[in-house]
PDB file of N, CA and C in Angstrom:
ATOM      1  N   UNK A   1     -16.723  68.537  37.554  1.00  0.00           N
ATOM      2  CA  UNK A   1     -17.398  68.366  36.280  1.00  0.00           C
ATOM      3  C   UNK A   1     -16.451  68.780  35.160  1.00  0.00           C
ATOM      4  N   UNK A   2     -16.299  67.861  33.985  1.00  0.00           N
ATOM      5  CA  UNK A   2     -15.620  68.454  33.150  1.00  0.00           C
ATOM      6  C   UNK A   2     -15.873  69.695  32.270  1.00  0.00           C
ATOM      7  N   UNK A   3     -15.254  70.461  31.478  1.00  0.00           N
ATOM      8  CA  UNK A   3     -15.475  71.838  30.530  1.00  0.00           C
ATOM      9  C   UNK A   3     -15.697  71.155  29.203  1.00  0.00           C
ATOM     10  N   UNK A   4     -16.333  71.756  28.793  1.00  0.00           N
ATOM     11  CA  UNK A   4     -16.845  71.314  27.155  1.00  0.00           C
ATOM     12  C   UNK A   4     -16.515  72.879  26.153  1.00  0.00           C
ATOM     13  N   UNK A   5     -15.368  72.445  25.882  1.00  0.00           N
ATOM     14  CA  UNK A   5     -15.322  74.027  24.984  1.00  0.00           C
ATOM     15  C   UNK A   5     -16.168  74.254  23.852  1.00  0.00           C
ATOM     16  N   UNK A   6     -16.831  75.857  23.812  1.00  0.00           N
ATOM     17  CA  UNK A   6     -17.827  75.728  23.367  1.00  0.00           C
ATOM     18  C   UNK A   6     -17.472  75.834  21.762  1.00  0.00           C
ATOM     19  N   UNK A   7     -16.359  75.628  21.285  1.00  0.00           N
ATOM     20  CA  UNK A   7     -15.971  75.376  19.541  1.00  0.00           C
ATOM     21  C   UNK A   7     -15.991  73.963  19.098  1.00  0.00           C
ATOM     22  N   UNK A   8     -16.288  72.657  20.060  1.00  0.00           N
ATOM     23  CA  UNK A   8     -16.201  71.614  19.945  1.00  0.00           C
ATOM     24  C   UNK A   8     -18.041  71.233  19.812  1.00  0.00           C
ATOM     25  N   UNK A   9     -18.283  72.140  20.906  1.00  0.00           N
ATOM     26  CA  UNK A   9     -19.658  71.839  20.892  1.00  0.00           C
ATOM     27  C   UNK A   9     -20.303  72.419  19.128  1.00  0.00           C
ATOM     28  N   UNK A  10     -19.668  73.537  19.023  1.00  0.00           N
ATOM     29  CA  UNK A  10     -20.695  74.260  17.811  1.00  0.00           C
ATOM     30  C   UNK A  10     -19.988  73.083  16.551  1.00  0.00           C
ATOM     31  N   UNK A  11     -18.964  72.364  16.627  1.00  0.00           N
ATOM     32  CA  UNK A  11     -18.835  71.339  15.723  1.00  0.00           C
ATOM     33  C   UNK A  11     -19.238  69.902  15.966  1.00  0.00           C
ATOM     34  N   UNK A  12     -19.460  70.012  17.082  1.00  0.00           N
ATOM     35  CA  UNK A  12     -21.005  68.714  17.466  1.00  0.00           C
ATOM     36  C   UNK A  12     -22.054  68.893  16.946  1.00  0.00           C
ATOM     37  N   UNK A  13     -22.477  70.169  16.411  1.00  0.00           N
ATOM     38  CA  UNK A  13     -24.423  70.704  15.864  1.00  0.00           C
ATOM     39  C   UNK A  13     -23.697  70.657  14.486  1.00  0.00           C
ATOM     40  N   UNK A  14     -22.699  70.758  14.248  1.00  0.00           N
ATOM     41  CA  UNK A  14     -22.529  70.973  12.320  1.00  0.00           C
ATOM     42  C   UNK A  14     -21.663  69.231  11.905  1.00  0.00           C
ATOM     43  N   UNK A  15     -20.941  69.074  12.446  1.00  0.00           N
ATOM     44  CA  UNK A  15     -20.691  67.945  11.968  1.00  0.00           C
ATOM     45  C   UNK A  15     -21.872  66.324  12.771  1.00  0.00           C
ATOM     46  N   UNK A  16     -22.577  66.405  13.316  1.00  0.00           N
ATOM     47  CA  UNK A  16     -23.223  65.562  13.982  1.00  0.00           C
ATOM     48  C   UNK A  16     -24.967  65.422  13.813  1.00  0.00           C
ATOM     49  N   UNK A  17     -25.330  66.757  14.597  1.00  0.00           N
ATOM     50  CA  UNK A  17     -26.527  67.052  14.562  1.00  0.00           C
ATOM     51  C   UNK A  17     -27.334  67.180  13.065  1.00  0.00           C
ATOM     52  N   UNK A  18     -26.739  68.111  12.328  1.00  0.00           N
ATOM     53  CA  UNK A  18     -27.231  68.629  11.151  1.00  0.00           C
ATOM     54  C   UNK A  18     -27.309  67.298  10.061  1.00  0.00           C
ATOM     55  N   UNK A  19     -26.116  66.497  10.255  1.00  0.00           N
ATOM     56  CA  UNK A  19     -26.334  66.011   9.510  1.00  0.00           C
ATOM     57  C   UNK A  19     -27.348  64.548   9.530  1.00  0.00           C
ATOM     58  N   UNK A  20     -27.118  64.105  11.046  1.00  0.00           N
ATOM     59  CA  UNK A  20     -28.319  63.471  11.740  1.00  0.00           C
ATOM     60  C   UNK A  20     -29.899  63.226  10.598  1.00  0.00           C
ATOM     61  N   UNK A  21     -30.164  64.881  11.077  1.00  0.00           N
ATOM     62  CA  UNK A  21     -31.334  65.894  10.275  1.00  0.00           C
ATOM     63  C   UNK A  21     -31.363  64.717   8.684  1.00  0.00           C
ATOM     64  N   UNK A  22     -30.107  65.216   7.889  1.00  0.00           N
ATOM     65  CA  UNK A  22     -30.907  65.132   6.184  1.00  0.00           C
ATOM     66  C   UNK A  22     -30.500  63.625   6.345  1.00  0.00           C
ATOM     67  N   UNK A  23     -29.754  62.533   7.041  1.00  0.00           N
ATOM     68  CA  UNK A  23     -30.214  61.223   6.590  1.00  0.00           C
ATOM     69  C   UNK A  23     -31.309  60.806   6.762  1.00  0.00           C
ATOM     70  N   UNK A  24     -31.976  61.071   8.294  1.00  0.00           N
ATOM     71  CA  UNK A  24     -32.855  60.637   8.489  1.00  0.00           C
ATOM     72  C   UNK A  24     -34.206  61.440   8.206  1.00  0.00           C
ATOM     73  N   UNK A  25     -34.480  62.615   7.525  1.00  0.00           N
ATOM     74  CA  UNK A  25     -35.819  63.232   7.378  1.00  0.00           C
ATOM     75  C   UNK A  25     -35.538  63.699   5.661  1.00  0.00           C
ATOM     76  N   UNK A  26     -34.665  64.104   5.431  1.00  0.00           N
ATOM     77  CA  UNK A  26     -34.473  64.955   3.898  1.00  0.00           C
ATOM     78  C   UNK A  26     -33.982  63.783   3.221  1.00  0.00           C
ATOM     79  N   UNK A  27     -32.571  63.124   3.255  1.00  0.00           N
ATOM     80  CA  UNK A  27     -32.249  62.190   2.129  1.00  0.00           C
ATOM     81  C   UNK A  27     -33.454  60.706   2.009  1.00  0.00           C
ATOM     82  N   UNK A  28     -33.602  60.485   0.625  1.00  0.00           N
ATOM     83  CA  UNK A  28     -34.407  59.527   0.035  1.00  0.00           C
ATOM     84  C   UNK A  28     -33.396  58.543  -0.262  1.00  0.00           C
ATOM     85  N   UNK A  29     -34.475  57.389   0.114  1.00  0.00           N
ATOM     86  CA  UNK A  29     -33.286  56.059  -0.350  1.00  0.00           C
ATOM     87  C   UNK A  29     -34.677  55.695  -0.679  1.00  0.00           C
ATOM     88  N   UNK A  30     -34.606  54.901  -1.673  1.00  0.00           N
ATOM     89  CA  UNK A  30     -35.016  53.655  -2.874  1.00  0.00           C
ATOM     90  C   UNK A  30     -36.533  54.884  -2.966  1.00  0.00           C
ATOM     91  N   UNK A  31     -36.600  55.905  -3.303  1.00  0.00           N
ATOM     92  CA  UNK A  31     -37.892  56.987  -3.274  1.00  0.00           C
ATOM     93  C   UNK A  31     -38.666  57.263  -1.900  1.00  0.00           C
ATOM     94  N   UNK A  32     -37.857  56.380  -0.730  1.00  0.00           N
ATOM     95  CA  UNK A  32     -38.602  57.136   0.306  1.00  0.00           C
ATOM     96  C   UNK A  32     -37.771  57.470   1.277  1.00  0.00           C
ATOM     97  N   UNK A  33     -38.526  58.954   2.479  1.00  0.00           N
ATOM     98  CA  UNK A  33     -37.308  58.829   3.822  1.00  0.00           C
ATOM     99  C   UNK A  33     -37.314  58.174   4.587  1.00  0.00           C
ATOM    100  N   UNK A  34     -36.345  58.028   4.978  1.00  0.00           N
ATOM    101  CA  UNK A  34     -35.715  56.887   6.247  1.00  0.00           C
ATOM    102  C   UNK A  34     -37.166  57.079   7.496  1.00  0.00           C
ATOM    103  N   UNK A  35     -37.617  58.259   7.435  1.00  0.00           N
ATOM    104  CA  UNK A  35     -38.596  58.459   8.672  1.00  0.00           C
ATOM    105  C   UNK A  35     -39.721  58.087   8.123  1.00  0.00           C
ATOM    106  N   UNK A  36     -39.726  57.918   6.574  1.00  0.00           N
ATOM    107  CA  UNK A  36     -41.114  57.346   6.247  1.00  0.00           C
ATOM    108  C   UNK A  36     -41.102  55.693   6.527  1.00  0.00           C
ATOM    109  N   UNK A  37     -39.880  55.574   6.690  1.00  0.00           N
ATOM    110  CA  UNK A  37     -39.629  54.059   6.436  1.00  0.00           C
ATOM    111  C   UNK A  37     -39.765  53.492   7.799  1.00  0.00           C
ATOM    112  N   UNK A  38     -39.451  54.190   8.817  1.00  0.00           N
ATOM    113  CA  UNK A  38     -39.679  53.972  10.421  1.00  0.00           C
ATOM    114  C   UNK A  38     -41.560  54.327  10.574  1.00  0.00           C
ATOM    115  N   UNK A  39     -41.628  55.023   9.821  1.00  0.00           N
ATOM    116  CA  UNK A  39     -43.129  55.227  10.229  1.00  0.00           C
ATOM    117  C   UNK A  39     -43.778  53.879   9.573  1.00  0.00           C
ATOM    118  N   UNK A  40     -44.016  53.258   8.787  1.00  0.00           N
ATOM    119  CA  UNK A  40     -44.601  52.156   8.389  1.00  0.00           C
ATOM    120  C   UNK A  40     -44.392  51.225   9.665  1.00  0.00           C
ATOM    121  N   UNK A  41     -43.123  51.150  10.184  1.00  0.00           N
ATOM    122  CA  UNK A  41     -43.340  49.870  11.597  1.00  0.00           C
ATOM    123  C   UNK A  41     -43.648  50.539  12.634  1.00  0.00           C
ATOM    124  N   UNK A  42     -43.827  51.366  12.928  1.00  0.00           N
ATOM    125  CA  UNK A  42     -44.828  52.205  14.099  1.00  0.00           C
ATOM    126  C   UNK A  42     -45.101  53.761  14.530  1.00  0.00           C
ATOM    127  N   UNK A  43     -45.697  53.430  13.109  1.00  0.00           N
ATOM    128  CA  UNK A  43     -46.759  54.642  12.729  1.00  0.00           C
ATOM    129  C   UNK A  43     -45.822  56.123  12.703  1.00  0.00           C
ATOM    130  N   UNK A  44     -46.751  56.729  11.751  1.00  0.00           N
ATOM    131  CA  UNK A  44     -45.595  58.006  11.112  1.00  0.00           C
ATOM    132  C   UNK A  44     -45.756  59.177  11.964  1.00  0.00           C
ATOM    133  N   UNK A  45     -47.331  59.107  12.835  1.00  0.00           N
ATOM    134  CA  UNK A  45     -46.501  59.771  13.955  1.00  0.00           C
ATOM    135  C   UNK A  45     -46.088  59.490  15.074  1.00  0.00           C
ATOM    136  N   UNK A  46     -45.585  58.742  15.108  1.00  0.00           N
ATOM    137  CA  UNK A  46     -45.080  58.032  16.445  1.00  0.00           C
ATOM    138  C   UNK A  46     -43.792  57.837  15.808  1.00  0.00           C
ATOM    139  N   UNK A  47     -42.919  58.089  14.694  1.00  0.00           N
ATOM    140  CA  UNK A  47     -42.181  57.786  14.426  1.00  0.00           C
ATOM    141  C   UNK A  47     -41.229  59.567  14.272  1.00  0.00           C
ATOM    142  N   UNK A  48     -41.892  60.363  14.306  1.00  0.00           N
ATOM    143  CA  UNK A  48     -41.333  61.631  14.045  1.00  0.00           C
ATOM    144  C   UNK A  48     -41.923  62.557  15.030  1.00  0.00           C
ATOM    145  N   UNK A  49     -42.563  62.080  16.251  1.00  0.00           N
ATOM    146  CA  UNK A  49     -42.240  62.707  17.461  1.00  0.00           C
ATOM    147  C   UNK A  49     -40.988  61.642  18.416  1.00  0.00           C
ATOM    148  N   UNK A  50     -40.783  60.822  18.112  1.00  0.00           N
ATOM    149  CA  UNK A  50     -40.245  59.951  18.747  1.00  0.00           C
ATOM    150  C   UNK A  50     -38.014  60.567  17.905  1.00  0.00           C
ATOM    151  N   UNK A  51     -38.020  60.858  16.801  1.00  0.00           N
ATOM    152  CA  UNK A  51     -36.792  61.312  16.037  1.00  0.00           C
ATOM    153  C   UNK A  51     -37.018  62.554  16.663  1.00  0.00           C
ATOM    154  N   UNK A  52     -38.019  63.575  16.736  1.00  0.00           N
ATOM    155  CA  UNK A  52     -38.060  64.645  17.294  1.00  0.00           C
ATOM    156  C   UNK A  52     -37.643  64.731  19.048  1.00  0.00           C
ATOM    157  N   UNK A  53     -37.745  63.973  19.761  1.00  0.00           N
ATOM    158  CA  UNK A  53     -37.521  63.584  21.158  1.00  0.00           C
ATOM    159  C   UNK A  53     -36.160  63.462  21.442  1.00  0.00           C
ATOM    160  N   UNK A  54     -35.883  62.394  20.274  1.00  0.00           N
ATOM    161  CA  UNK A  54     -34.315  61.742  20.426  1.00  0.00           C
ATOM    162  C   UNK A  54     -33.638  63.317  20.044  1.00  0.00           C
ATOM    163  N   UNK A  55     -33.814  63.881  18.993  1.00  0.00           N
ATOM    164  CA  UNK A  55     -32.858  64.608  18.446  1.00  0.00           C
ATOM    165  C   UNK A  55     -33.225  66.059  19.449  1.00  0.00           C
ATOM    166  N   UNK A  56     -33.462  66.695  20.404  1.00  0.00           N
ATOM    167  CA  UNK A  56     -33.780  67.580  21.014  1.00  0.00           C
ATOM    168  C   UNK A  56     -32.840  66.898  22.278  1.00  0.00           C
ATOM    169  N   UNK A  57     -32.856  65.525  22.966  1.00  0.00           N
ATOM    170  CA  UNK A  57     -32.259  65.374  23.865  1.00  0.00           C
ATOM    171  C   UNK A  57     -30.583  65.214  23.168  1.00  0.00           C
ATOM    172  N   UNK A  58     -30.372  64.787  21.961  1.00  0.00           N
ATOM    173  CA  UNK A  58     -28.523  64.911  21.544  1.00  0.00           C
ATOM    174  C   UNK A  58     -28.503  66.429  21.504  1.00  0.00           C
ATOM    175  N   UNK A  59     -29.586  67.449  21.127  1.00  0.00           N
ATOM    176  CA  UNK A  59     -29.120  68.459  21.022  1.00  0.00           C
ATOM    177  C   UNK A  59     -28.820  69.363  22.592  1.00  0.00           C
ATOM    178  N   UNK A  60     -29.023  68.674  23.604  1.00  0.00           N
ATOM    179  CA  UNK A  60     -28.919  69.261  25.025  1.00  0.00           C
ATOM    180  C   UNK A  60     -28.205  68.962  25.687  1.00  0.00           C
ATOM    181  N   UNK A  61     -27.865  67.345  25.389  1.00  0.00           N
ATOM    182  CA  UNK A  61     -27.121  66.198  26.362  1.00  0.00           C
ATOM    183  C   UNK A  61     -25.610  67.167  26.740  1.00  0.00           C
ATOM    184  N   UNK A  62     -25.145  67.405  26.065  1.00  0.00           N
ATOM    185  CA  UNK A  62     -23.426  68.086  26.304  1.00  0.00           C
ATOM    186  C   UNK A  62     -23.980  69.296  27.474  1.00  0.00           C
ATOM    187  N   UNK A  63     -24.825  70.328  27.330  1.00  0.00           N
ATOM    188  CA  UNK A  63     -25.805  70.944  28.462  1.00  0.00           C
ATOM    189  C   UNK A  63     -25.562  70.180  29.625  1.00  0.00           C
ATOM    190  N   UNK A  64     -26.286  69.178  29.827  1.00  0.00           N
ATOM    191  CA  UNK A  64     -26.252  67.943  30.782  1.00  0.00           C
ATOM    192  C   UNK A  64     -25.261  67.399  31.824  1.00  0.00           C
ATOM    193  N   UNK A  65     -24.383  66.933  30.547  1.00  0.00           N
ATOM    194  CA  UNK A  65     -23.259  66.253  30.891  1.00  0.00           C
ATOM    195  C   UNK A  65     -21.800  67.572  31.526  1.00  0.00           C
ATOM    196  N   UNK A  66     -21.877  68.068  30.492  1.00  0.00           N
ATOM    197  CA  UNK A  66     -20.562  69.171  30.729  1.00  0.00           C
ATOM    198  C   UNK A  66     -20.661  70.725  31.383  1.00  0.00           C
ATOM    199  N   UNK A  67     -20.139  71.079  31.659  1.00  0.00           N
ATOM    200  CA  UNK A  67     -19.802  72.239  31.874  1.00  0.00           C
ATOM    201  C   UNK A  67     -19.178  73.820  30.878  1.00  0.00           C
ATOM    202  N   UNK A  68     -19.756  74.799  30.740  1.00  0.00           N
ATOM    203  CA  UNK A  68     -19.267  75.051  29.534  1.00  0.00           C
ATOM    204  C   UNK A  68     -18.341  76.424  29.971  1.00  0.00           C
ATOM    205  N   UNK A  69     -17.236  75.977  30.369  1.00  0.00           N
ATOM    206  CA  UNK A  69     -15.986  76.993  31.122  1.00  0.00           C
ATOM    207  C   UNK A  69     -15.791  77.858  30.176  1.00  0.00           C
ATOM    208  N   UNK A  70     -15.745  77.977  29.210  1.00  0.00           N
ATOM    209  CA  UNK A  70     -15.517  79.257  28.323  1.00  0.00           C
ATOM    210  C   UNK A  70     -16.641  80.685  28.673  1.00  0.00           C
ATOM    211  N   UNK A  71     -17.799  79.936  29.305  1.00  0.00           N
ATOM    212  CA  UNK A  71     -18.481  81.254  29.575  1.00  0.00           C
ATOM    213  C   UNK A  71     -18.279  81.855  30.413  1.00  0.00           C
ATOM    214  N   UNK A  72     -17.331  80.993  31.353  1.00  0.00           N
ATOM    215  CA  UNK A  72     -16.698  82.123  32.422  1.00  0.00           C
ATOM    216  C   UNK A  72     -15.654  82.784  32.203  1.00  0.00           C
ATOM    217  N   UNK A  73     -15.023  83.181  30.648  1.00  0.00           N
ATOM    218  CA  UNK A  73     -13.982  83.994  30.790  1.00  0.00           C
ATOM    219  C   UNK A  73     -14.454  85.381  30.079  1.00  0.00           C
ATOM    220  N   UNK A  74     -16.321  85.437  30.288  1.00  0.00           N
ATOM    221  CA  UNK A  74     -16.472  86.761  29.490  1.00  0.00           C
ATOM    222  C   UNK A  74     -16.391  87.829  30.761  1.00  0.00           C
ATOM    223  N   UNK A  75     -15.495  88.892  30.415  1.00  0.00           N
ATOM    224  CA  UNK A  75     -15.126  90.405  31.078  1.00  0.00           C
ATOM    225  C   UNK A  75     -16.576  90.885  30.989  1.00  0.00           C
ATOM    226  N   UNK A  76     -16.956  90.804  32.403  1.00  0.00           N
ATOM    227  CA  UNK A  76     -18.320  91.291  32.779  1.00  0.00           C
ATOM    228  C   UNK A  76     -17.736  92.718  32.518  1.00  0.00           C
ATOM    229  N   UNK A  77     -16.715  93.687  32.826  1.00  0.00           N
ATOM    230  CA  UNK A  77     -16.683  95.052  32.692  1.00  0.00           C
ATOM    231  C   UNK A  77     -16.664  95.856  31.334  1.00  0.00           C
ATOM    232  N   UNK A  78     -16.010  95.178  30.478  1.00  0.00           N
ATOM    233  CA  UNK A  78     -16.445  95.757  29.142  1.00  0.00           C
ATOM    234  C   UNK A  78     -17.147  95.175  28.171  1.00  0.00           C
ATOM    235  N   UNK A  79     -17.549  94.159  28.818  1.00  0.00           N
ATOM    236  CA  UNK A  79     -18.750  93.230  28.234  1.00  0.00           C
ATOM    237  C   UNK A  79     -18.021  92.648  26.927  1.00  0.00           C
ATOM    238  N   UNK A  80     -16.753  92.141  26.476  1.00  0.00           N
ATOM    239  CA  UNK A  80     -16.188  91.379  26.075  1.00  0.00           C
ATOM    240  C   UNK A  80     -16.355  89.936  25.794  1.00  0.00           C
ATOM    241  N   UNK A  81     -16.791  89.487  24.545  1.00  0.00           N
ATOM    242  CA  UNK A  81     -16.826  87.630  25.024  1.00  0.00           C
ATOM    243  C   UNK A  81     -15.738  86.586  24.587  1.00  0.00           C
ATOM    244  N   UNK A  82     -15.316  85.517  24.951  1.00  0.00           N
ATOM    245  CA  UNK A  82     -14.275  85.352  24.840  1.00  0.00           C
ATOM    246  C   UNK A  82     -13.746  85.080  23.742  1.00  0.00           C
ATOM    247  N   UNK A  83     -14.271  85.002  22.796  1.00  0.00           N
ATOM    248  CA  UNK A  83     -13.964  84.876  21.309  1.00  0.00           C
ATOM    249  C   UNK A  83     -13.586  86.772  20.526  1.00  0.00           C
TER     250      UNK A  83
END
């Protein structure tokens, strides 16, 4: 299985995830959000448990997929972490 270092990952949630977030729920285009705008073709809540679903599984998938080898270089004896 491959290693996913975990400084790549915490710039997967800030450059990716977060911003995910304000196009599609916070930024307004033409006075409405993008999730209001998905909710009109099938329904507003079905449209923001469904962004809520998607965005909980990008936020795990690397979980999933990778391995996260950096947590094995914390010194169980002086309780050290690797950063």
């Amino acid at each position: 299985m491959n290693c996913l270092n975990i400084n790549y990952y915490i710039l997967y949630i800030l450059l990716f995830l977060f911003p995910l977030i304000y196009f599609v729920v916070l930024r307004q285009t033409n006075k409405k959000k993008l999730i209001e705008v998905l909710g009109k073709s099938i329904g507003e809540n079905t449209a923001r448990i469904l962004f809520f679903l998607v965005f909980i599984m990008l936020w795990i998938l690397p979980y999933i997929i990778f391995e996260f080898c950096d947590l094995q270089q914390i010194d169980k004896s002086t309780g050290k972490f690797f950063w």
